[in-house]
Structure formats: structure tokens, C-alpha cells
C-alpha atoms as a PDB file:
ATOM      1  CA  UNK A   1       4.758   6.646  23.446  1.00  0.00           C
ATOM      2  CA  UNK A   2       5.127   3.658  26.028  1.00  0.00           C
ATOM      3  CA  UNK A   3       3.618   0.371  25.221  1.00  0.00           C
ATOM      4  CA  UNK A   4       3.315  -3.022  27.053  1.00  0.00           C
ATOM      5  CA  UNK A   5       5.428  -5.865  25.890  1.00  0.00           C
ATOM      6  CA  UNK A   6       3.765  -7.701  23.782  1.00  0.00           C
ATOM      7  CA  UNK A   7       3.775 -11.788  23.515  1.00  0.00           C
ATOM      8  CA  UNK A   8       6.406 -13.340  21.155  1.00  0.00           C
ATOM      9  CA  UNK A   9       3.023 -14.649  19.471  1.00  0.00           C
ATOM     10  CA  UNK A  10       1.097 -11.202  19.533  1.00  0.00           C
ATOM     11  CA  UNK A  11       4.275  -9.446  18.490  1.00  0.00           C
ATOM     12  CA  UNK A  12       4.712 -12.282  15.521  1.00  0.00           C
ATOM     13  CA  UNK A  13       0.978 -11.536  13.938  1.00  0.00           C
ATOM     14  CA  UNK A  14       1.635  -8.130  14.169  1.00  0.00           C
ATOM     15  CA  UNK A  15       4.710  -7.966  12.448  1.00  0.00           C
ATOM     16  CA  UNK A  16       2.874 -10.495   9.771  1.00  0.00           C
ATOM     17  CA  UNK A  17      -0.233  -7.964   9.894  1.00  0.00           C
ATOM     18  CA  UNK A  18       1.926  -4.585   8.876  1.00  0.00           C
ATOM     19  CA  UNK A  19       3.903  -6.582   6.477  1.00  0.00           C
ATOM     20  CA  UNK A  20       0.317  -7.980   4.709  1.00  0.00           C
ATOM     21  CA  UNK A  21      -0.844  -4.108   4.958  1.00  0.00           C
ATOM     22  CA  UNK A  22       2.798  -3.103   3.375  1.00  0.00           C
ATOM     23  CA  UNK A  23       2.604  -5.842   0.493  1.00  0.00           C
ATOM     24  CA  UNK A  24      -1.183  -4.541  -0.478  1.00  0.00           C
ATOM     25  CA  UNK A  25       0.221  -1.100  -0.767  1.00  0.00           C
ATOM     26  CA  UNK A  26       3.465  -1.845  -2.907  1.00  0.00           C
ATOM     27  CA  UNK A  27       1.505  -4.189  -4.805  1.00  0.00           C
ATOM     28  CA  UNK A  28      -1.051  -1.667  -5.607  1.00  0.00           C
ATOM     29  CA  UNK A  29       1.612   0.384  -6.670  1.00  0.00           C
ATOM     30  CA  UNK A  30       4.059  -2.487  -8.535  1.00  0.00           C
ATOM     31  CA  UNK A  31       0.962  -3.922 -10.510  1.00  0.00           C
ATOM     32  CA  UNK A  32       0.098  -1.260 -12.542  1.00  0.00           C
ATOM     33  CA  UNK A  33       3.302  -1.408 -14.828  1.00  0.00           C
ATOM     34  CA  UNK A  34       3.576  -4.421 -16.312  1.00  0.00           C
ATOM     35  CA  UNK A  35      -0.347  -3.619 -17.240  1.00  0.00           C
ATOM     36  CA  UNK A  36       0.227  -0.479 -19.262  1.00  0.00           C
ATOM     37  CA  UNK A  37      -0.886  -2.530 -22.693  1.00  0.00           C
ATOM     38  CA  UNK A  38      -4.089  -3.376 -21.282  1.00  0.00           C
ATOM     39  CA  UNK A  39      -4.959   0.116 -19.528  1.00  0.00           C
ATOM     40  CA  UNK A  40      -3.572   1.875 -22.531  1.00  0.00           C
ATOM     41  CA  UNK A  41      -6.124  -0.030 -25.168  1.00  0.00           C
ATOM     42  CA  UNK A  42      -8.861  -0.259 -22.329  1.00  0.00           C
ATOM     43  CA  UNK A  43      -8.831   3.762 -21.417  1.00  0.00           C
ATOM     44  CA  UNK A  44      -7.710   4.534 -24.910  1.00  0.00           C
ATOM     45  CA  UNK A  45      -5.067   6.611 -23.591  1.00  0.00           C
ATOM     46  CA  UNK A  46      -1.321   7.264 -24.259  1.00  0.00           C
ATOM     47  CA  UNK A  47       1.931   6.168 -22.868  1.00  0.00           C
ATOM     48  CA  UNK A  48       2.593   8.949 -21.300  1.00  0.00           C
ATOM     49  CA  UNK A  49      -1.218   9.414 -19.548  1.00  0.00           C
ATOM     50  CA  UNK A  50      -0.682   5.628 -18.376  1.00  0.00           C
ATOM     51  CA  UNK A  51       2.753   7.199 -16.660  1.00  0.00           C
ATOM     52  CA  UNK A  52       0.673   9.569 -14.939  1.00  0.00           C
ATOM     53  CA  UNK A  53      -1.113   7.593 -13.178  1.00  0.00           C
ATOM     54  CA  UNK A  54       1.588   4.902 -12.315  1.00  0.00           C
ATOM     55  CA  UNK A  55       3.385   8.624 -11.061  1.00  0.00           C
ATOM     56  CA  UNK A  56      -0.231  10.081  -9.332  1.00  0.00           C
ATOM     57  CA  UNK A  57       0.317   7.388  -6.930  1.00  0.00           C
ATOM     58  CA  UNK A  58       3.879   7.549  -6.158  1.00  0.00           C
ATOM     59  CA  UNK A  59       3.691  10.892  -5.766  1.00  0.00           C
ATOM     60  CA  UNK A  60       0.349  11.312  -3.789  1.00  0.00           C
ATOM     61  CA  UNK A  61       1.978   8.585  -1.628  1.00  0.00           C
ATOM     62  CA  UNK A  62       4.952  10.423  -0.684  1.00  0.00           C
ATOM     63  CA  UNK A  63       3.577  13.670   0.247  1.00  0.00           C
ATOM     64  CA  UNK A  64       0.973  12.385   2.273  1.00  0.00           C
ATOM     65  CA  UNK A  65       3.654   9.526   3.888  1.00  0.00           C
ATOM     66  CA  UNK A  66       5.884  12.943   4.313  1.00  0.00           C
ATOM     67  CA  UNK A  67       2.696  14.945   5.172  1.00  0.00           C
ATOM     68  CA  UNK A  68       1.722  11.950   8.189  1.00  0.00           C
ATOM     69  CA  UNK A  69       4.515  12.760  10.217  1.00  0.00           C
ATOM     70  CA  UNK A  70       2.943  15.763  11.533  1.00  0.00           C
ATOM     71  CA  UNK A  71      -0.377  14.393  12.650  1.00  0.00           C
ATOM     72  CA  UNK A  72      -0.120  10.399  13.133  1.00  0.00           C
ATOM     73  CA  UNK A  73       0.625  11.148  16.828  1.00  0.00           C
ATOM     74  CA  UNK A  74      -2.401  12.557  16.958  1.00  0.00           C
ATOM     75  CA  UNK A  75      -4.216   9.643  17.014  1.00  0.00           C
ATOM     76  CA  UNK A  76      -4.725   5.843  18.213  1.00  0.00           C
ATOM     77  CA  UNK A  77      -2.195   3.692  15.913  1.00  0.00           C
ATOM     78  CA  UNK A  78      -4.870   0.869  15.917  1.00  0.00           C
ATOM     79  CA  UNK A  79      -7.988   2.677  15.228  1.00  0.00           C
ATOM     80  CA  UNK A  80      -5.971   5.016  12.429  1.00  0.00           C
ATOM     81  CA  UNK A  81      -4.553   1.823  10.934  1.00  0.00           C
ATOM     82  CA  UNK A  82      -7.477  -0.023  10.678  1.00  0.00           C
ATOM     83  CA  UNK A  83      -9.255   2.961   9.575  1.00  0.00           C
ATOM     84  CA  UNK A  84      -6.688   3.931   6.512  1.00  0.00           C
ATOM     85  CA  UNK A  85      -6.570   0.601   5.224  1.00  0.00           C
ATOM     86  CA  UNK A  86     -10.122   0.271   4.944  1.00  0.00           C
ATOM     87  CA  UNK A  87      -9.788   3.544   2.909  1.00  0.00           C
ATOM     88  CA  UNK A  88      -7.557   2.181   1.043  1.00  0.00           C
ATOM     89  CA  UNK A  89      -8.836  -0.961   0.223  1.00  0.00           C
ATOM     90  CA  UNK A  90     -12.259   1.373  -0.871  1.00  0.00           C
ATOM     91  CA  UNK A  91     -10.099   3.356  -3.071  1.00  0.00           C
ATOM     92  CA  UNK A  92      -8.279   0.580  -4.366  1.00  0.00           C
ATOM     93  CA  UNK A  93     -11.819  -0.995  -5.327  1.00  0.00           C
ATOM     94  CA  UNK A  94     -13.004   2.072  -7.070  1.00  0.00           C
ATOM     95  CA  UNK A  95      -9.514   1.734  -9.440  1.00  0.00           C
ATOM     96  CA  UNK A  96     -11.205  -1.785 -10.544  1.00  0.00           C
ATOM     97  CA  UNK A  97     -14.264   0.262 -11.136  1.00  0.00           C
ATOM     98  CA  UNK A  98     -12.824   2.737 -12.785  1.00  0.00           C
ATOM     99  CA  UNK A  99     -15.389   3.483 -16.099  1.00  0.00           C
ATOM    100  CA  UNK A 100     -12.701   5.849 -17.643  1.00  0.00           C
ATOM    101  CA  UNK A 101      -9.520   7.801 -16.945  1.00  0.00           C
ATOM    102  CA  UNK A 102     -10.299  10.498 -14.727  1.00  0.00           C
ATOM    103  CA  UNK A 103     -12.274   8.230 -12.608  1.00  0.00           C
ATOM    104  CA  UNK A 104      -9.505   5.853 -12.146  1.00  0.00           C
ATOM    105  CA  UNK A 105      -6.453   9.104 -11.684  1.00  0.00           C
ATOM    106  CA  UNK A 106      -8.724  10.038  -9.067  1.00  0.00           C
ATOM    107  CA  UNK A 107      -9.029   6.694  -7.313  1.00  0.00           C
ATOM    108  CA  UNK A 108      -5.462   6.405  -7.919  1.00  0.00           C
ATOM    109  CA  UNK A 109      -4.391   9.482  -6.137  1.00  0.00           C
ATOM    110  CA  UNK A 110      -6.512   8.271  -3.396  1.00  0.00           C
ATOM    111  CA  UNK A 111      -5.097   5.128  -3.067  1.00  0.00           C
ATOM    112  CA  UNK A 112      -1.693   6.301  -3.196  1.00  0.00           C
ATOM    113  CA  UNK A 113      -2.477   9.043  -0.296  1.00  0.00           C
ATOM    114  CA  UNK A 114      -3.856   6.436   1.582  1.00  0.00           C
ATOM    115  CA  UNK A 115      -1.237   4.301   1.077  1.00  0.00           C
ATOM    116  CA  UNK A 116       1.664   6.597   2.256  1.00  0.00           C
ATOM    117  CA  UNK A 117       0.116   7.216   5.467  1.00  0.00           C
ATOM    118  CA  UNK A 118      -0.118   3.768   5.785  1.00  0.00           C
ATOM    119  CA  UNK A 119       3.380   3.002   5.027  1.00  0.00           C
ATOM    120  CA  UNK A 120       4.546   5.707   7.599  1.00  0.00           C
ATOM    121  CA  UNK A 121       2.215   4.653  10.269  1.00  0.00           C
ATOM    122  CA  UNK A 122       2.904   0.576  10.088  1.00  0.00           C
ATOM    123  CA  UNK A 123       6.615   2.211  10.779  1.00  0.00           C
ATOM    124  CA  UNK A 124       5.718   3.847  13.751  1.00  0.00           C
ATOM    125  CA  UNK A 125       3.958   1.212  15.356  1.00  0.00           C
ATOM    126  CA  UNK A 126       6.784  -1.313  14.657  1.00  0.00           C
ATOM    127  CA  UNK A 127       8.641   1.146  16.429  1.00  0.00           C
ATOM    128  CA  UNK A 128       6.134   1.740  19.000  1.00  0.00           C
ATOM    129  CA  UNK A 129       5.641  -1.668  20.159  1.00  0.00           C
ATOM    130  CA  UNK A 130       8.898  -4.023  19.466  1.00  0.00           C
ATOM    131  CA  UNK A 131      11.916  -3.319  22.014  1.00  0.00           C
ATOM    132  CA  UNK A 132      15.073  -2.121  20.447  1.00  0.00           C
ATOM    133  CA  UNK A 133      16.766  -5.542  20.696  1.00  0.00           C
ATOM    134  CA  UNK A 134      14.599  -6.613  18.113  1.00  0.00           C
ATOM    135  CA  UNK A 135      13.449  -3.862  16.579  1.00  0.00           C
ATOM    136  CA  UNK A 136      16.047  -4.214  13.045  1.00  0.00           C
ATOM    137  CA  UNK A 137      14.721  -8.061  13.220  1.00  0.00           C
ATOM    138  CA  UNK A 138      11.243  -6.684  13.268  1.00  0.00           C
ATOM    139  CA  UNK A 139      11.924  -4.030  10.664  1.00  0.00           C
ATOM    140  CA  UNK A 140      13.329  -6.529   8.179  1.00  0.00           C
ATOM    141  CA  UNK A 141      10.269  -8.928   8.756  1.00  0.00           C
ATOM    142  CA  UNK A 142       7.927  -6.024   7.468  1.00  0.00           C
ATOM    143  CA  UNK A 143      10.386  -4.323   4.661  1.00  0.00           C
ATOM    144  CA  UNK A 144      10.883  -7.836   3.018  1.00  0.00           C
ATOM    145  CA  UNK A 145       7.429  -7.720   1.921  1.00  0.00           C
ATOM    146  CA  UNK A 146       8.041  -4.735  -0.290  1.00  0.00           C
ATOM    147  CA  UNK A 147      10.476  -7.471  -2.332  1.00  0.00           C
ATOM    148  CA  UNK A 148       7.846 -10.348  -1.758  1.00  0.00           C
ATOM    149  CA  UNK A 149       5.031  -8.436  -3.413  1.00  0.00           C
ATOM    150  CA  UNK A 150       7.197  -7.808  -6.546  1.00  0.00           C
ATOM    151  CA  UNK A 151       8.443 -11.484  -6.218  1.00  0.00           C
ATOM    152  CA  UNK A 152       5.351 -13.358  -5.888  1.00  0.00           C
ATOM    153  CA  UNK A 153       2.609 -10.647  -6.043  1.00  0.00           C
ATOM    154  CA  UNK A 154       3.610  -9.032  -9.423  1.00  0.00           C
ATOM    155  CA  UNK A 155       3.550 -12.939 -11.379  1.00  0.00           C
ATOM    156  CA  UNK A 156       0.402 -13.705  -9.060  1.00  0.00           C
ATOM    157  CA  UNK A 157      -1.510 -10.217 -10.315  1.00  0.00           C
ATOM    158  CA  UNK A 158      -0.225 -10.848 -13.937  1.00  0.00           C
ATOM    159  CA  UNK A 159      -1.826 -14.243 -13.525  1.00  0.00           C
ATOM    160  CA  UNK A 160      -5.283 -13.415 -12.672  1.00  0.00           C
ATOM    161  CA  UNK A 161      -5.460 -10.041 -15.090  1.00  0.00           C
ATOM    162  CA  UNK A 162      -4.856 -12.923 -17.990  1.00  0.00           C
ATOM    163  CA  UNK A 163      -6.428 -15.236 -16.808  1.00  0.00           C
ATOM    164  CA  UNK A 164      -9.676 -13.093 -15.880  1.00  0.00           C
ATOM    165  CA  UNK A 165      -9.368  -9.475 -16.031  1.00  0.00           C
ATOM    166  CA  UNK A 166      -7.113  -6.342 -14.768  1.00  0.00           C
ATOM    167  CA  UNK A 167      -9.989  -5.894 -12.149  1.00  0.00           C
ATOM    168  CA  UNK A 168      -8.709  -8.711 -10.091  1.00  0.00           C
END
């Protein structure tokens, strides 16, 4: 797929825009461990159901990231990506809803499927739109986010669950 050039500036916010969408998902994913005392005592479940649905995630994200690859072609990169993340960002909410455990696996799984696609699509348009000169420059701009949001977003969500409550 052939796209215009963009701008140094247009390419710079959307390189900044994929990373933001790529730290939401990883956080989403990287919060929920350090909160296993609270969900356990909250849900009244075990250990192992809290690894479940740190794992439902994981695993819901990598089959439908894996799953993506057939279809994302399919479809306007824009108008997909704006569309999954809004998904996601529902599903995400409903977690923070949650009123017990199957509610929240569900929302969970969601999440997760949600954000897979999203990871594998924000990689495709990186690759889509930013020559090949600059396309490992442009690649390293969005994967550093997956460290940033254990780095700053993991202390940052620990924060606010003490502080107020897991739902934030």
C-alpha cells in the first residue's frame, strides 16, 4: 500500500499517537500484576483465578494480533484504528466496572483481543507511512513505549489504585 510522504511534523504526532495507543495497551496489560492483592480480596478469588485473567489477556491478545494479519488489509488503517481503540478503551472501562469475576474475565478477554489487533495494526501503519530510511528510527520511537509504560505507567497506576481505587 502506497502512501504520501508525510510532514516531519505529521509523521512526529503520528509516531507519538501509535506509541500513546501502544502504552494504553501494555499498560492495560502490565497493571494488573502488581494488583493481584487487591483483585484477589476484592473478587474473593484465588491466586491462580487472578493468573487467569492476567493470562485471558495475553493470550486473547496474541491470537487475535496473530489472527489480524489476515484481514487488517482489508480495511482503512485510520478508520480501523480509531475504531479498535475506542473498543478498547470501552472494554477497558467495563474491567473498572467489573461487579464480579466473570464480568471482568470477559471484559478482559475483550480488551486483550482488542488490544492485539491494535498492536499489529499501529505496526503496519508505521510501516505503511514512514520511508525505510527512517523506518527502524520510527519503530524504536513507538516500541520504547512498551518500556515507558512499565517505567512510569506501572508506579503512576500503583499510585492512583492507593491513593483512590484499582478503578482508576
Amino acid at each position: 500500500m502506497t502512501h504520501p510522504a508525510l510532514s516531519p511534523r505529521r509523521e512526529f504526532w503520528l509516531l507519538i499517537t501509535i506509541a500513546g495507543i501502544q502504552f494504553t495497551h501494555i499498560l492495560d496489560f502490565m497493571i494488573m500484576m502488581p494488583l493481584g492483592p487487591q483483585f484477589t480480596r476484592l473478587f474473593g478469588i484465588s491466586d491462580a483465578q487472578f493468573g487467569l485473567l492476567v493470562s485471558a489477556y495475553t493470550l486473547s491478545a496474541g491470537v487475535s494480533g496473530l489472527a489480524a494479519a489476515t484481514y487488517v488489509d482489508r480495511f482503512d488503517r485510520k478508520r480501523l484504528l480509531l475504531t479498535l481503540y475506542a473498543l478498547f478503551a470501552v472494554s477497558t472501562l467495563a474491567c473498572g466496572l467489573a461487579p464480579g469475576y466473570g464480568f471482568l474475565m470477559a471484559a478482559r478477554v475483550a480488551a486483550g483481543m482488542f488490544g492485539g489487533v491494535l498492536s499489529a495494526l499501529s505496526q503496519t501503519i508505521v510501516a505503511d507511512v514512514v520511508p525505510f530510511e527512517r523506518r527502524g528510527r520510527a519503530m524504536g520511537i513507538v516500541m520504547s513505549s512498551f518500556s515507558f509504560s512499565t517505567v512510569a505507567g506501572v508506579p503512576i497506576g500503583l499510585f492512583l489504585a492507593s491513593h483512590l481505587s484499582w478503578q482508576a
